[in-house]
PDB file of N, CA and C in Angstrom:
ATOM      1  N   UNK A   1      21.262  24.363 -13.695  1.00  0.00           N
ATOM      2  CA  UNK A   1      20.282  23.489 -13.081  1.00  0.00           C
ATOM      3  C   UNK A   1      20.668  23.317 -11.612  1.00  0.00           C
ATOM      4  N   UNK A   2      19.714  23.304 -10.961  1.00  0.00           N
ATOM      5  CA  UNK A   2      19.694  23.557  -9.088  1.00  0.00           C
ATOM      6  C   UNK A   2      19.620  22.267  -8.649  1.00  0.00           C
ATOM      7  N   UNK A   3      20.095  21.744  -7.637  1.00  0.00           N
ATOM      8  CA  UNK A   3      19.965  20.522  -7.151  1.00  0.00           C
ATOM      9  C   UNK A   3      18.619  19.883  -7.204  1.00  0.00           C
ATOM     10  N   UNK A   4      17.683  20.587  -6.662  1.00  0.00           N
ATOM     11  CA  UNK A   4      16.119  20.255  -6.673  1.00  0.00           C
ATOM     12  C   UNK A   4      16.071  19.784  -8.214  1.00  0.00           C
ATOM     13  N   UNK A   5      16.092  20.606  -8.898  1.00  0.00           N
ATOM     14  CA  UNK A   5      15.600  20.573 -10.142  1.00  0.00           C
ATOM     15  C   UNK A   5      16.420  18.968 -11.265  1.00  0.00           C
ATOM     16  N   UNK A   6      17.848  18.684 -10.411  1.00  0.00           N
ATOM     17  CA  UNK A   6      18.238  17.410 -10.790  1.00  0.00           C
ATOM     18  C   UNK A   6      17.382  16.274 -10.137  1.00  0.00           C
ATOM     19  N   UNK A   7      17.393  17.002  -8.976  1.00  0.00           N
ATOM     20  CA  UNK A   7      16.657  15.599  -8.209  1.00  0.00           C
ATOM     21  C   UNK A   7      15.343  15.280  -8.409  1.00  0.00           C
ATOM     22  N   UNK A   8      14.238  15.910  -9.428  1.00  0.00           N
ATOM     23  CA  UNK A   8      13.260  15.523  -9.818  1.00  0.00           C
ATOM     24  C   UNK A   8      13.575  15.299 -11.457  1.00  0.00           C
ATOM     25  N   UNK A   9      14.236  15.524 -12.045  1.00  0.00           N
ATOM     26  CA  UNK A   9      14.219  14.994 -13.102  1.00  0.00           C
ATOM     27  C   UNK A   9      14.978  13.382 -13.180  1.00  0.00           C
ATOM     28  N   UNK A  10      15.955  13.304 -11.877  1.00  0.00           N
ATOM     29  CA  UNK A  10      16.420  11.902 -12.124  1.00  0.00           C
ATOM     30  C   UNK A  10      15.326  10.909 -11.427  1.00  0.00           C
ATOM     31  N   UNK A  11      14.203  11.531 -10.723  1.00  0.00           N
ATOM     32  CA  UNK A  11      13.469  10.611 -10.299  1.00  0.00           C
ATOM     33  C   UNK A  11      12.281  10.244 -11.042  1.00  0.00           C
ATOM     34  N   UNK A  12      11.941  10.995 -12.578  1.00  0.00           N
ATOM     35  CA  UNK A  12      11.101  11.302 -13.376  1.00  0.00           C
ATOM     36  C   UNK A  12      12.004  10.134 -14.251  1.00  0.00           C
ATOM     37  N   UNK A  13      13.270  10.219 -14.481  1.00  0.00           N
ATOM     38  CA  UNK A  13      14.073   9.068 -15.428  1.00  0.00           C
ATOM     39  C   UNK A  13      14.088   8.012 -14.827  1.00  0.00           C
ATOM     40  N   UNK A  14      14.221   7.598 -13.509  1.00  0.00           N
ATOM     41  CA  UNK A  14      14.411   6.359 -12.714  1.00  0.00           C
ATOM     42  C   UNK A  14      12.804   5.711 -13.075  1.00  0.00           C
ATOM     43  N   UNK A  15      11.775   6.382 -12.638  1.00  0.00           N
ATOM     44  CA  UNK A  15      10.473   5.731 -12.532  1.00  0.00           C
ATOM     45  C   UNK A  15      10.335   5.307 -14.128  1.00  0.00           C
ATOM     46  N   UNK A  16      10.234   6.156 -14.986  1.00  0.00           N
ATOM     47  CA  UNK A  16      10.268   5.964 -16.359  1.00  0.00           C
ATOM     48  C   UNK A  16      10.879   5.002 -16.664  1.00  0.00           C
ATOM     49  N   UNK A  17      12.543   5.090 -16.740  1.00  0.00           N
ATOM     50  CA  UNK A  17      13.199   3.631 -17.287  1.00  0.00           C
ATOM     51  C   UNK A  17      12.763   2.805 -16.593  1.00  0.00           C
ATOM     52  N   UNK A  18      12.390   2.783 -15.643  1.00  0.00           N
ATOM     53  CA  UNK A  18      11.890   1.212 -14.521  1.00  0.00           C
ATOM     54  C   UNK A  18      11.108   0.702 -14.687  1.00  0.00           C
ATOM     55  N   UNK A  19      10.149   1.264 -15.584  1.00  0.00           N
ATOM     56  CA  UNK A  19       8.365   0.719 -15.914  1.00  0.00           C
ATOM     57  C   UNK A  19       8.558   0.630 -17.062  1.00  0.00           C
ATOM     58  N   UNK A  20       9.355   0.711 -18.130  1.00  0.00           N
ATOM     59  CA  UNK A  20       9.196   0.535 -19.589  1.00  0.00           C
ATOM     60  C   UNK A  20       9.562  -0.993 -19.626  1.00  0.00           C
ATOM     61  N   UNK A  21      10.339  -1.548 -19.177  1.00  0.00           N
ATOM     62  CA  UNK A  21      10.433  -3.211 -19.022  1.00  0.00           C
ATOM     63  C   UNK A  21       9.268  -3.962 -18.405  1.00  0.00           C
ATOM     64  N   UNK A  22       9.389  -3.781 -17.107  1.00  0.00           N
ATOM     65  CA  UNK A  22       7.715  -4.666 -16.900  1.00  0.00           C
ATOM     66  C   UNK A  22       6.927  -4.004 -18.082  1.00  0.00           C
ATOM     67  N   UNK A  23       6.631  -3.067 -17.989  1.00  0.00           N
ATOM     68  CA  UNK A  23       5.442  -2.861 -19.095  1.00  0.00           C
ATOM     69  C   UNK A  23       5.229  -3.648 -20.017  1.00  0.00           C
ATOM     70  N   UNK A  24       6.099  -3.944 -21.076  1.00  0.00           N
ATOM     71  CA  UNK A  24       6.745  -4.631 -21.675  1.00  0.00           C
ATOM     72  C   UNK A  24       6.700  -5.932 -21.572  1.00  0.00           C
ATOM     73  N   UNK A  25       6.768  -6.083 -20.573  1.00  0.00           N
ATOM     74  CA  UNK A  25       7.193  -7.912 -20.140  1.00  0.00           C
ATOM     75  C   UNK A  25       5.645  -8.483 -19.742  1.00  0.00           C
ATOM     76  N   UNK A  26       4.831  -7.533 -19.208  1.00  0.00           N
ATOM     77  CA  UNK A  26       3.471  -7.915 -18.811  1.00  0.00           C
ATOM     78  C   UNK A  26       2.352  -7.849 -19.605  1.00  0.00           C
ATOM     79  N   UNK A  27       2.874  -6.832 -21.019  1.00  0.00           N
ATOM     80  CA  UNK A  27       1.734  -6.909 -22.249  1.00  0.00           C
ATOM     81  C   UNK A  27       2.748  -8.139 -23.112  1.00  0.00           C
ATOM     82  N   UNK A  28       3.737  -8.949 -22.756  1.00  0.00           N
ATOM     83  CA  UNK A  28       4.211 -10.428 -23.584  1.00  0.00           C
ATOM     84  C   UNK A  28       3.678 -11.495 -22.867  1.00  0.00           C
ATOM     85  N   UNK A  29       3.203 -11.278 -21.215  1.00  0.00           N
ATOM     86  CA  UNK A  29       2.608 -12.366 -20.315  1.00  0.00           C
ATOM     87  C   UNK A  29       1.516 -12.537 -20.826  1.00  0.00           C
ATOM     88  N   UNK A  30       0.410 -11.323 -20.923  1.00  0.00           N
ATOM     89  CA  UNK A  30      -0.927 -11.241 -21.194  1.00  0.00           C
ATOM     90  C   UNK A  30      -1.035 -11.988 -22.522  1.00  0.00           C
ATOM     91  N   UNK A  31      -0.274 -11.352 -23.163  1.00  0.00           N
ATOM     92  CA  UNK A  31      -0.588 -11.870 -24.845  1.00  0.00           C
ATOM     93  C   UNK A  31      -0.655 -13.696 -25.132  1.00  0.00           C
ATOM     94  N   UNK A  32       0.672 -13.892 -24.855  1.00  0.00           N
ATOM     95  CA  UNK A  32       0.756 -15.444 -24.678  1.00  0.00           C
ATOM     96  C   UNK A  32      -0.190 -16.278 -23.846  1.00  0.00           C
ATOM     97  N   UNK A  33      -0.514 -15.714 -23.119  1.00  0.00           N
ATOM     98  CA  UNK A  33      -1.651 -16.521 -22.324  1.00  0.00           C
ATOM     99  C   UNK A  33      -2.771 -16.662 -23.256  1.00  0.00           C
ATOM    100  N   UNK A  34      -3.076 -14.963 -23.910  1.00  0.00           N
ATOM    101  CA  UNK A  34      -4.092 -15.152 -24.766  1.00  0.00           C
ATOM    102  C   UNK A  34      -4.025 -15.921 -26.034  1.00  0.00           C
ATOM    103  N   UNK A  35      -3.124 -16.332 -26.241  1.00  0.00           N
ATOM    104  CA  UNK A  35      -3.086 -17.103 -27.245  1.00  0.00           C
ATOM    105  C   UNK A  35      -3.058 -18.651 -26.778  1.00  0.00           C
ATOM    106  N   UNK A  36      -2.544 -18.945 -26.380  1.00  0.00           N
ATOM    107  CA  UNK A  36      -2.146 -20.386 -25.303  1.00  0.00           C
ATOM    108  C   UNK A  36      -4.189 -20.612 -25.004  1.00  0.00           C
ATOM    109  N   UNK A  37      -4.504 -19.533 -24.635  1.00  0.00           N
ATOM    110  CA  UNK A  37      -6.002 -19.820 -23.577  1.00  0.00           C
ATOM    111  C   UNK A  37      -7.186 -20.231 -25.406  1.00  0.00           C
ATOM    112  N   UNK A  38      -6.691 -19.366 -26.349  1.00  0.00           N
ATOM    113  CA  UNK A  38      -6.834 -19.544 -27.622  1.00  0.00           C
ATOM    114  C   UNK A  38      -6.920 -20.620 -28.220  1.00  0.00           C
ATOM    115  N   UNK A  39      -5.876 -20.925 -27.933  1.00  0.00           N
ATOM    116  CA  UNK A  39      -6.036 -22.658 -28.690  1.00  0.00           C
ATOM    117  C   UNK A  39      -6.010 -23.639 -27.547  1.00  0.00           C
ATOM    118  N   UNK A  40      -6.338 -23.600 -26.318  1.00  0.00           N
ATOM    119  CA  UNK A  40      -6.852 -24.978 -25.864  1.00  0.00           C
ATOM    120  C   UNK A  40      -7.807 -23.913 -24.306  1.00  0.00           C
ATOM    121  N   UNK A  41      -8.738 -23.501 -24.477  1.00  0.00           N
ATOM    122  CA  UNK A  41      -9.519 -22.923 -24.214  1.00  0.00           C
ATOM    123  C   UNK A  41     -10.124 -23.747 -22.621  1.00  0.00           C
ATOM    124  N   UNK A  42      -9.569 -24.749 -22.426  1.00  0.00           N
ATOM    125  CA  UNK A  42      -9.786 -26.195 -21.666  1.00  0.00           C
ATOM    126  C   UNK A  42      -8.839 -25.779 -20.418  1.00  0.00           C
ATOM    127  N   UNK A  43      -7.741 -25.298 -20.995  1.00  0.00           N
ATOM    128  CA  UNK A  43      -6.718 -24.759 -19.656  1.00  0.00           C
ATOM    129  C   UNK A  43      -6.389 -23.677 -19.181  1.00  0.00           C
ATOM    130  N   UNK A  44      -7.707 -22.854 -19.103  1.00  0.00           N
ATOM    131  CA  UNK A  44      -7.501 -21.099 -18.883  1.00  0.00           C
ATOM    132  C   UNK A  44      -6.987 -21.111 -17.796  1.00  0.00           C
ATOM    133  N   UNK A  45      -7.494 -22.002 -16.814  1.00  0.00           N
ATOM    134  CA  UNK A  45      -7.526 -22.543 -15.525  1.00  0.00           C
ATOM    135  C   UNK A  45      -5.999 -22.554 -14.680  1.00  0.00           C
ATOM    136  N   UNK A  46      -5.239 -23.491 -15.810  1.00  0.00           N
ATOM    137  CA  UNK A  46      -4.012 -23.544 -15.508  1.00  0.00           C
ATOM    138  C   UNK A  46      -3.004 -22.389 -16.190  1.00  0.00           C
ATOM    139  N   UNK A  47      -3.759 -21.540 -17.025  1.00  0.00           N
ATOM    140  CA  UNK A  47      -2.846 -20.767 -17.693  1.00  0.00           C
ATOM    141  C   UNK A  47      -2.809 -19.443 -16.646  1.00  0.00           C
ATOM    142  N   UNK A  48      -4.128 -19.383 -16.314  1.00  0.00           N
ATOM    143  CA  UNK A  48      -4.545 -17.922 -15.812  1.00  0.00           C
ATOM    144  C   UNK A  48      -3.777 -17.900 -14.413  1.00  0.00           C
ATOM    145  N   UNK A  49      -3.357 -18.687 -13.150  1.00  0.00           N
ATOM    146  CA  UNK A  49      -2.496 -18.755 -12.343  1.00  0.00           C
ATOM    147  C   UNK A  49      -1.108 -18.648 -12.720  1.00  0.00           C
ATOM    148  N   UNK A  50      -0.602 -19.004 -13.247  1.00  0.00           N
ATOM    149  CA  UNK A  50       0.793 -18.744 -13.441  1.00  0.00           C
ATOM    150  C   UNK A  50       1.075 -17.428 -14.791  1.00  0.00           C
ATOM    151  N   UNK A  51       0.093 -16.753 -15.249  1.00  0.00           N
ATOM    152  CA  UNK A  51       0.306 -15.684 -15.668  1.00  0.00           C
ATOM    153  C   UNK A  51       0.108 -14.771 -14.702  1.00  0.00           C
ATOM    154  N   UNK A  52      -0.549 -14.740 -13.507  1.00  0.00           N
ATOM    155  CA  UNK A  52      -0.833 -13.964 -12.625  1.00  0.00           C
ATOM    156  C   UNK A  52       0.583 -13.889 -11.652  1.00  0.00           C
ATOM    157  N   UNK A  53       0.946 -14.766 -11.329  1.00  0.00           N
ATOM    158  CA  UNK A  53       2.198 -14.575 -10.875  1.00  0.00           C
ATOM    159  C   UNK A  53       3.459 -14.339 -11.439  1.00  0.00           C
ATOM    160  N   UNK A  54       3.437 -14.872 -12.491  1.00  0.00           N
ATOM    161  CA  UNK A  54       4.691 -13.914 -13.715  1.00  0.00           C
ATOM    162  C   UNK A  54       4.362 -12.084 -13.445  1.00  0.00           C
ATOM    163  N   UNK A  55       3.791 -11.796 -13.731  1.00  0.00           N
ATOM    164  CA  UNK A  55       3.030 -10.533 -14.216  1.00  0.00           C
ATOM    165  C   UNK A  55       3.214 -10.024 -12.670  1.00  0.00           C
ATOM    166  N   UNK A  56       2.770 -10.558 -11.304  1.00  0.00           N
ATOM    167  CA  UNK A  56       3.336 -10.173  -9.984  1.00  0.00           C
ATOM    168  C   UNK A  56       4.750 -10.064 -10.045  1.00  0.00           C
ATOM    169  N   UNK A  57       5.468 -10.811 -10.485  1.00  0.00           N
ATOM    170  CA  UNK A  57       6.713 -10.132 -10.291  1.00  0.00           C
ATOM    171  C   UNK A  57       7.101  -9.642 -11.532  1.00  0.00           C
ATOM    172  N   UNK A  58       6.679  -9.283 -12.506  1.00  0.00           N
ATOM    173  CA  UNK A  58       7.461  -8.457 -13.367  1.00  0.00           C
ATOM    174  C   UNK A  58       7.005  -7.086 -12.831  1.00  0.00           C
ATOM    175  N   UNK A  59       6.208  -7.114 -12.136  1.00  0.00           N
ATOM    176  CA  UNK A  59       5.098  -5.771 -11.182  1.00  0.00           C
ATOM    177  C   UNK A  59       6.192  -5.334 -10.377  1.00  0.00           C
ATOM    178  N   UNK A  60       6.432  -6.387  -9.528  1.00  0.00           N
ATOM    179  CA  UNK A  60       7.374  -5.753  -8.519  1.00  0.00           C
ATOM    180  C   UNK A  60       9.147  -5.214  -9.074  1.00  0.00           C
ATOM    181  N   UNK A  61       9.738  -5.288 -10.249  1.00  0.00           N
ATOM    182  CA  UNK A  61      10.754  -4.881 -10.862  1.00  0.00           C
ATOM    183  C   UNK A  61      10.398  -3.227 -10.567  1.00  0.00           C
ATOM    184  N   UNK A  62       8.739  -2.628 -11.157  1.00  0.00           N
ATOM    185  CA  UNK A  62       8.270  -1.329 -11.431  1.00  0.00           C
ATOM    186  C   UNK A  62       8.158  -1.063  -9.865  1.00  0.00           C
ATOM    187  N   UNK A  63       7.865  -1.639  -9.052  1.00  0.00           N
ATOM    188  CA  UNK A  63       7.710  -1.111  -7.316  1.00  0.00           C
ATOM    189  C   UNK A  63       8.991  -0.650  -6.979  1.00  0.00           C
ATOM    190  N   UNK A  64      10.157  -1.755  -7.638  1.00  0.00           N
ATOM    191  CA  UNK A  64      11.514  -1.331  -7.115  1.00  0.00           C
ATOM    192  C   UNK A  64      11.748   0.144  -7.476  1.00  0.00           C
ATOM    193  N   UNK A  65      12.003   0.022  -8.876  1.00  0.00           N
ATOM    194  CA  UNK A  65      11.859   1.828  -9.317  1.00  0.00           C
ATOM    195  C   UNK A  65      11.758   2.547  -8.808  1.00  0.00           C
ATOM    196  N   UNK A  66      10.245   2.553  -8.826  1.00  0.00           N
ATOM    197  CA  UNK A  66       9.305   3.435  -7.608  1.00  0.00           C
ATOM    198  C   UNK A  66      10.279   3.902  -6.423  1.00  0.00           C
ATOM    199  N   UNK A  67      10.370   3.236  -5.682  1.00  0.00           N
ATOM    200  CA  UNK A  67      10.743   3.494  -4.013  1.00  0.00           C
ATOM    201  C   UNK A  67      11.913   3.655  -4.399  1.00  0.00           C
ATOM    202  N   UNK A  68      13.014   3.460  -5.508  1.00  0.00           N
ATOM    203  CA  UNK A  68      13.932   4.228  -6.029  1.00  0.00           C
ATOM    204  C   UNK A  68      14.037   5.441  -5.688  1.00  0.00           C
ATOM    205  N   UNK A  69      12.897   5.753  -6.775  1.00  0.00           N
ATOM    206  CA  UNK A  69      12.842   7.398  -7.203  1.00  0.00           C
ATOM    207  C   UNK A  69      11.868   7.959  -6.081  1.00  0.00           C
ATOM    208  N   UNK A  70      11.306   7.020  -5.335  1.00  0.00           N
ATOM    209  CA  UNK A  70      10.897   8.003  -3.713  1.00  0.00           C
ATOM    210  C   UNK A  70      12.461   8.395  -2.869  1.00  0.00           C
ATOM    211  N   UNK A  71      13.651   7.380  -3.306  1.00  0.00           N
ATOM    212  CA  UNK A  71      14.411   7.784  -2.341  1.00  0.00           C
ATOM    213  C   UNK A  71      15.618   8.531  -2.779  1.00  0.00           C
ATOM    214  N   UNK A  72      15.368   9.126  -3.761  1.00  0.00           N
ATOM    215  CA  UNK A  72      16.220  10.062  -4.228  1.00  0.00           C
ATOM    216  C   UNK A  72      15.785  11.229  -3.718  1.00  0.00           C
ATOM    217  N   UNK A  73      17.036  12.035  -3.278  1.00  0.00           N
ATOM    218  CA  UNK A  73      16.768  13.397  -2.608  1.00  0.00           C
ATOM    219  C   UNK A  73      17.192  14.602  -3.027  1.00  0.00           C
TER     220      UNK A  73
END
């Protein structure tokens, strides 16, 4: 295996392992909200802001990755 050929497969593993957690963490934000918004249907209001910003930064964990595996050479 040729250098090139490491250096796209570790940036194919970096992006990968990096997004399987948010992923993860942002279909447990969504869900709970939906359930929470479920039974008191009165506070989507207050639910739907602070799931939006959970979910922003479990986002930005997967950005880190990203520009990770942009800066692998």
């Amino acid at each position: 295996m040729d250098a090139a050929a490491a250096a796209l497969f570790a940036k194919a593993i970096a992006i990968g392992l990096g997004a399987i957690g948010p992923a993860i963490g942002i279909g447990m934000i969504g869900a709970k909200a939906m359930e929470a918004i479920g039974r008191n249907p009165e506070a989507s209001g207050k639910v739907f802001v602070p799931m939006l910003i959970a979910s922003a930064f479990a986002e930005a964990i997967a950005i880190y990755a990203l520009v990770i595996a942009f800066s692998i050479k």
